[in-house]
C-alpha atoms as a PDB file:
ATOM      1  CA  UNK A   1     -34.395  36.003 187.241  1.00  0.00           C
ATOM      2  CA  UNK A   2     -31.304  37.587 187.265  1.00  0.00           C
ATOM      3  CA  UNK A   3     -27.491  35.618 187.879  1.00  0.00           C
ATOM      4  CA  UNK A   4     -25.403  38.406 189.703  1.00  0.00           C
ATOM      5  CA  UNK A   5     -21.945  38.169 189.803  1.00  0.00           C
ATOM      6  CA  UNK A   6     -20.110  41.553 191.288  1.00  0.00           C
ATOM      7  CA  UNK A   7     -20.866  43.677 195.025  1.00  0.00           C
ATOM      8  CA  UNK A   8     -21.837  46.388 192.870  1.00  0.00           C
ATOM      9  CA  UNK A   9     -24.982  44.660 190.876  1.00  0.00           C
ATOM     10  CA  UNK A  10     -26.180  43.678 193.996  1.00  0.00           C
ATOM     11  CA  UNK A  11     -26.287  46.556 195.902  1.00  0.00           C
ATOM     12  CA  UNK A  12     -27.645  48.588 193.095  1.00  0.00           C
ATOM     13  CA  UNK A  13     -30.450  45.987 193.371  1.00  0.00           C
ATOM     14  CA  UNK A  14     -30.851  45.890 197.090  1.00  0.00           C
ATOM     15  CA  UNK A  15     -31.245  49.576 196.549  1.00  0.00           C
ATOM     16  CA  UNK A  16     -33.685  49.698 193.707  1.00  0.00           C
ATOM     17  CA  UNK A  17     -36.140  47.049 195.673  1.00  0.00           C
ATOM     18  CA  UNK A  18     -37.340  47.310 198.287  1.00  0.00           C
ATOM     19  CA  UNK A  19     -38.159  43.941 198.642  1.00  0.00           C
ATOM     20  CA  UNK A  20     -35.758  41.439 196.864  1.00  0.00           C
ATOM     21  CA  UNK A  21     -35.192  37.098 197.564  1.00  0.00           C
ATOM     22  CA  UNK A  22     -31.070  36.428 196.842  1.00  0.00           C
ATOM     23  CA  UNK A  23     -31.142  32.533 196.064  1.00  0.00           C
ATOM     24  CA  UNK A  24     -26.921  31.115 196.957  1.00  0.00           C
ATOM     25  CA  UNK A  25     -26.119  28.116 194.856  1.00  0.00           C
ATOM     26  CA  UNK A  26     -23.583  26.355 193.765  1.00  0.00           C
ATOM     27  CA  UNK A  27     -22.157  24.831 190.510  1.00  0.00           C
ATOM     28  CA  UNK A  28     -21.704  20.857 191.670  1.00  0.00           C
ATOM     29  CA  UNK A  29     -24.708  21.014 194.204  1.00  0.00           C
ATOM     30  CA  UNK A  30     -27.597  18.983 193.905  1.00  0.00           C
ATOM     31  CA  UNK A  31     -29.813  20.153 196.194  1.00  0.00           C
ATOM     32  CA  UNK A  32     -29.204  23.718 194.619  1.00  0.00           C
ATOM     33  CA  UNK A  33     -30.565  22.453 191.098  1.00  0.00           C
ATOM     34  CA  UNK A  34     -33.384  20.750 192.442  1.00  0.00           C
ATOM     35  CA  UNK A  35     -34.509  23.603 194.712  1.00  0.00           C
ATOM     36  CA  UNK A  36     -34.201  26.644 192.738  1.00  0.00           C
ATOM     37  CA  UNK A  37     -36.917  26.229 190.018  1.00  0.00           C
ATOM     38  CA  UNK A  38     -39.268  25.365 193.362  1.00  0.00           C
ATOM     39  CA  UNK A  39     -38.234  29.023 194.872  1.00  0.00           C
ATOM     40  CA  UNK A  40     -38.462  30.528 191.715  1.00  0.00           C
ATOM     41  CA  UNK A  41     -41.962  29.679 191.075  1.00  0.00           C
ATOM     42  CA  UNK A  42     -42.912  30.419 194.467  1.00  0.00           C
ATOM     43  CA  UNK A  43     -42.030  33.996 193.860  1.00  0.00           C
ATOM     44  CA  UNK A  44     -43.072  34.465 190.867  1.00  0.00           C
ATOM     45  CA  UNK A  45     -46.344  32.983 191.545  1.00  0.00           C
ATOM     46  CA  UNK A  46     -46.867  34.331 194.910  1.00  0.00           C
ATOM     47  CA  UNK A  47     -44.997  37.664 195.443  1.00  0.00           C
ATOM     48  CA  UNK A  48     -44.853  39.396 192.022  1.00  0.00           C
ATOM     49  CA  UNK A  49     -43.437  42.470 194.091  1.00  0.00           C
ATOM     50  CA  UNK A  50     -40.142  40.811 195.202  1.00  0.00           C
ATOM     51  CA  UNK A  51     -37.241  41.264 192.968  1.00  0.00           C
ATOM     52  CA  UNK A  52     -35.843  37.404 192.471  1.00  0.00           C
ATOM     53  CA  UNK A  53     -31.937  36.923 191.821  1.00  0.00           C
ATOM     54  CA  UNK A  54     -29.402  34.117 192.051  1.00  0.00           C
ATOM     55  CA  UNK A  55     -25.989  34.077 193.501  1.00  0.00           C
ATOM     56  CA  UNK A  56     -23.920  31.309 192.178  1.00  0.00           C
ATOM     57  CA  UNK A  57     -21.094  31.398 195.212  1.00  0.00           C
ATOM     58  CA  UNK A  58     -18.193  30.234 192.718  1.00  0.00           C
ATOM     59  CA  UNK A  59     -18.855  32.884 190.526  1.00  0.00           C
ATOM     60  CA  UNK A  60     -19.409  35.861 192.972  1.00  0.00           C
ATOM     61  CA  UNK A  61     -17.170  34.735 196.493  1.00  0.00           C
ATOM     62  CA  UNK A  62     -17.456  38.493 197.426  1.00  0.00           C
ATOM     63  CA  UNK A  63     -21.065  38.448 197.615  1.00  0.00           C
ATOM     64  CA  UNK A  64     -21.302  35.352 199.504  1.00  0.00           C
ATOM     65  CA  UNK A  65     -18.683  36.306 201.826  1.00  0.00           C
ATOM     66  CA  UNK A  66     -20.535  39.687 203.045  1.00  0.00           C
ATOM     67  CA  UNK A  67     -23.612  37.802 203.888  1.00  0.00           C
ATOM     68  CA  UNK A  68     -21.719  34.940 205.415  1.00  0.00           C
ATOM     69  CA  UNK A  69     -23.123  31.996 203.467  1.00  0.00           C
ATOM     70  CA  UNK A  70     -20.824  29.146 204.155  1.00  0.00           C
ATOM     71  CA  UNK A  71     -22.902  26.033 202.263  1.00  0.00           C
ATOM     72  CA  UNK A  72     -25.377  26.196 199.817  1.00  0.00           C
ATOM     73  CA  UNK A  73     -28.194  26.555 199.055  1.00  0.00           C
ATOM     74  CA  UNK A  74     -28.950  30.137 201.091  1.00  0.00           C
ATOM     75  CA  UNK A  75     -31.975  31.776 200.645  1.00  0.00           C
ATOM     76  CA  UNK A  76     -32.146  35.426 201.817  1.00  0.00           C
ATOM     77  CA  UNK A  77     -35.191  37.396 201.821  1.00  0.00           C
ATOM     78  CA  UNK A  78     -34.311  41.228 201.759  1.00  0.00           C
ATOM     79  CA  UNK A  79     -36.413  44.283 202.869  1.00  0.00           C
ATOM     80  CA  UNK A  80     -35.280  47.552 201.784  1.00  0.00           C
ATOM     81  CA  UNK A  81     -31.609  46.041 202.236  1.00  0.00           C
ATOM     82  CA  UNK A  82     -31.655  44.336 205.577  1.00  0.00           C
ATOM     83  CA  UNK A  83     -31.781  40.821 205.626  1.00  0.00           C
ATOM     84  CA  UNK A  84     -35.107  39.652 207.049  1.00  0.00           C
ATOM     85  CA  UNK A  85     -35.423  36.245 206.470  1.00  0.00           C
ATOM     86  CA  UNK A  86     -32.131  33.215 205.999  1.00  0.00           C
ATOM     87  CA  UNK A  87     -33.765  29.635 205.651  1.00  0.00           C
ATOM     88  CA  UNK A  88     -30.358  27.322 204.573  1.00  0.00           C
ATOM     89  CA  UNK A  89     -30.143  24.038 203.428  1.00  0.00           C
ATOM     90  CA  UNK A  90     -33.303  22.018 204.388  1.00  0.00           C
ATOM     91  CA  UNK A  91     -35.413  24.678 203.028  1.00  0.00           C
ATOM     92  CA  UNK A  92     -39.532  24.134 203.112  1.00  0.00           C
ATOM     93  CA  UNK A  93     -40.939  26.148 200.942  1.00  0.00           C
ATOM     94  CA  UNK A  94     -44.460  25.986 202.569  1.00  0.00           C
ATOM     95  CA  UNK A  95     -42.778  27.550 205.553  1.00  0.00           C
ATOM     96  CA  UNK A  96     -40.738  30.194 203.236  1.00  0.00           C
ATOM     97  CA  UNK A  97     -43.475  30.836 201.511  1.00  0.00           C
ATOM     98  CA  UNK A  98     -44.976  31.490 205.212  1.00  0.00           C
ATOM     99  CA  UNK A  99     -42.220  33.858 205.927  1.00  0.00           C
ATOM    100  CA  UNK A 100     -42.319  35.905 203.142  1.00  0.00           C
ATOM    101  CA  UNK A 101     -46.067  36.172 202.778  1.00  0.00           C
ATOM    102  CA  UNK A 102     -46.388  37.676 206.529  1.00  0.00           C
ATOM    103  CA  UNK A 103     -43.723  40.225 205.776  1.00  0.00           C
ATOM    104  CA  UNK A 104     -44.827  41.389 202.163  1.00  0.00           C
ATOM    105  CA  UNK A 105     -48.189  41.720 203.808  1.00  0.00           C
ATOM    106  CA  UNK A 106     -47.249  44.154 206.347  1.00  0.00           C
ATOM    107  CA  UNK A 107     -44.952  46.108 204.056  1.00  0.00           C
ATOM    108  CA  UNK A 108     -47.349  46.732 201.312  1.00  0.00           C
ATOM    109  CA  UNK A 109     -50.073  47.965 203.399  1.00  0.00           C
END
Protein backbone atom coordinates (compact mmCIF):
# COMPACT_ATOMS: atom_id res chain seq x y z
CA UNK A 1 0.00 0.00 0.00
CA UNK A 2 1.09 3.18 -0.89
CA UNK A 3 0.11 6.84 1.22
CA UNK A 4 0.05 9.48 -1.69
CA UNK A 5 0.28 12.86 -0.95
CA UNK A 6 0.75 15.24 -4.28
CA UNK A 7 -1.65 15.40 -7.92
CA UNK A 8 1.37 14.30 -9.53
CA UNK A 9 1.94 10.69 -7.66
CA UNK A 10 -1.40 10.01 -8.36
CA UNK A 11 -1.77 10.53 -11.75
CA UNK A 12 1.47 8.87 -12.55
CA UNK A 13 -0.32 5.93 -10.84
CA UNK A 14 -3.68 6.22 -12.45
CA UNK A 15 -1.56 6.08 -15.54
CA UNK A 16 0.69 3.18 -14.81
CA UNK A 17 -2.56 0.90 -13.74
CA UNK A 18 -4.88 0.23 -15.32
CA UNK A 19 -6.84 -0.82 -12.64
CA UNK A 20 -6.13 0.97 -9.24
CA UNK A 21 -8.67 1.24 -5.62
CA UNK A 22 -7.84 5.08 -4.02
CA UNK A 23 -8.95 4.50 -0.25
CA UNK A 24 -9.87 8.66 1.32
CA UNK A 25 -9.30 8.77 5.02
CA UNK A 26 -8.84 10.89 7.48
CA UNK A 27 -6.50 11.53 10.49
CA UNK A 28 -9.29 11.82 13.57
CA UNK A 29 -11.82 9.37 11.81
CA UNK A 30 -12.84 6.30 13.25
CA UNK A 31 -14.59 4.66 10.85
CA UNK A 32 -11.49 5.30 8.49
CA UNK A 33 -9.15 3.19 10.92
CA UNK A 34 -11.46 0.53 11.36
CA UNK A 35 -12.28 0.12 7.66
CA UNK A 36 -9.11 0.34 5.89
CA UNK A 37 -7.24 -2.87 6.99
CA UNK A 38 -10.87 -4.62 5.90
CA UNK A 39 -10.39 -2.99 2.18
CA UNK A 40 -6.95 -3.66 2.19
CA UNK A 41 -7.21 -7.28 2.64
CA UNK A 42 -9.97 -7.51 0.34
CA UNK A 43 -7.69 -6.42 -2.41
CA UNK A 44 -4.97 -7.96 -1.69
CA UNK A 45 -6.65 -11.17 -1.22
CA UNK A 46 -9.05 -10.93 -3.98
CA UNK A 47 -7.76 -8.69 -6.84
CA UNK A 48 -3.94 -9.02 -6.85
CA UNK A 49 -4.17 -6.96 -10.23
CA UNK A 50 -5.50 -3.69 -8.70
CA UNK A 51 -2.97 -1.23 -7.63
CA UNK A 52 -4.13 -0.31 -3.77
CA UNK A 53 -3.30 3.34 -2.41
CA UNK A 54 -4.48 5.60 0.40
CA UNK A 55 -5.35 9.21 0.37
CA UNK A 56 -5.21 10.72 3.74
CA UNK A 57 -7.48 14.06 2.81
CA UNK A 58 -5.47 16.33 5.42
CA UNK A 59 -2.40 15.52 3.92
CA UNK A 60 -3.26 15.71 0.13
CA UNK A 61 -6.59 18.45 -0.04
CA UNK A 62 -5.72 18.70 -3.82
CA UNK A 63 -6.36 15.20 -4.46
CA UNK A 64 -9.47 15.03 -2.60
CA UNK A 65 -10.75 18.11 -4.02
CA UNK A 66 -10.50 16.84 -7.85
CA UNK A 67 -12.48 13.81 -7.07
CA UNK A 68 -14.91 15.68 -4.89
CA UNK A 69 -14.72 13.67 -1.67
CA UNK A 70 -16.35 15.78 0.93
CA UNK A 71 -16.38 13.10 4.16
CA UNK A 72 -14.45 10.24 4.67
CA UNK A 73 -13.97 7.38 4.21
CA UNK A 74 -14.21 7.35 0.03
CA UNK A 75 -13.43 4.47 -1.73
CA UNK A 76 -12.81 4.86 -5.50
CA UNK A 77 -12.28 2.07 -7.75
CA UNK A 78 -10.36 3.27 -10.96
CA UNK A 79 -10.19 1.71 -14.50
CA UNK A 80 -7.59 2.92 -16.72
CA UNK A 81 -8.23 6.45 -14.97
CA UNK A 82 -11.96 6.87 -14.93
CA UNK A 83 -13.63 6.43 -11.87
CA UNK A 84 -15.83 3.33 -12.02
CA UNK A 85 -16.93 2.60 -8.81
CA UNK A 86 -17.50 5.44 -5.37
CA UNK A 87 -19.04 3.45 -2.33
CA UNK A 88 -18.73 6.36 0.75
CA UNK A 89 -19.21 6.05 4.19
CA UNK A 90 -21.37 2.95 5.03
CA UNK A 91 -19.22 0.88 2.92
CA UNK A 92 -20.05 -3.18 2.67
CA UNK A 93 -17.39 -4.77 1.61
CA UNK A 94 -19.33 -7.93 0.44
CA UNK A 95 -21.02 -5.58 -1.96
CA UNK A 96 -17.52 -3.77 -2.94
CA UNK A 97 -16.05 -6.71 -3.21
CA UNK A 98 -19.19 -7.43 -5.66
CA UNK A 99 -18.39 -4.38 -7.60
CA UNK A 100 -15.01 -4.80 -8.21
CA UNK A 101 -15.03 -8.51 -8.91
CA UNK A 102 -17.68 -7.98 -11.94
CA UNK A 103 -15.51 -5.28 -13.41
CA UNK A 104 -11.94 -6.92 -13.04
CA UNK A 105 -13.65 -9.87 -14.62
CA UNK A 106 -14.65 -8.25 -17.72
CA UNK A 107 -11.45 -6.25 -18.06
CA UNK A 108 -9.04 -9.05 -17.81
CA UNK A 109 -10.65 -11.21 -20.27
Amino acid sequence: MEILTHPEQFDKILADNPLVLAYFSGENCNVCRSLRPKVEMLVEQQFPSVKYVEIKSENAPYITARYSVFSVPVVIFFVEGRDYIREARNISIAELSDKIEKIVDLYEQ
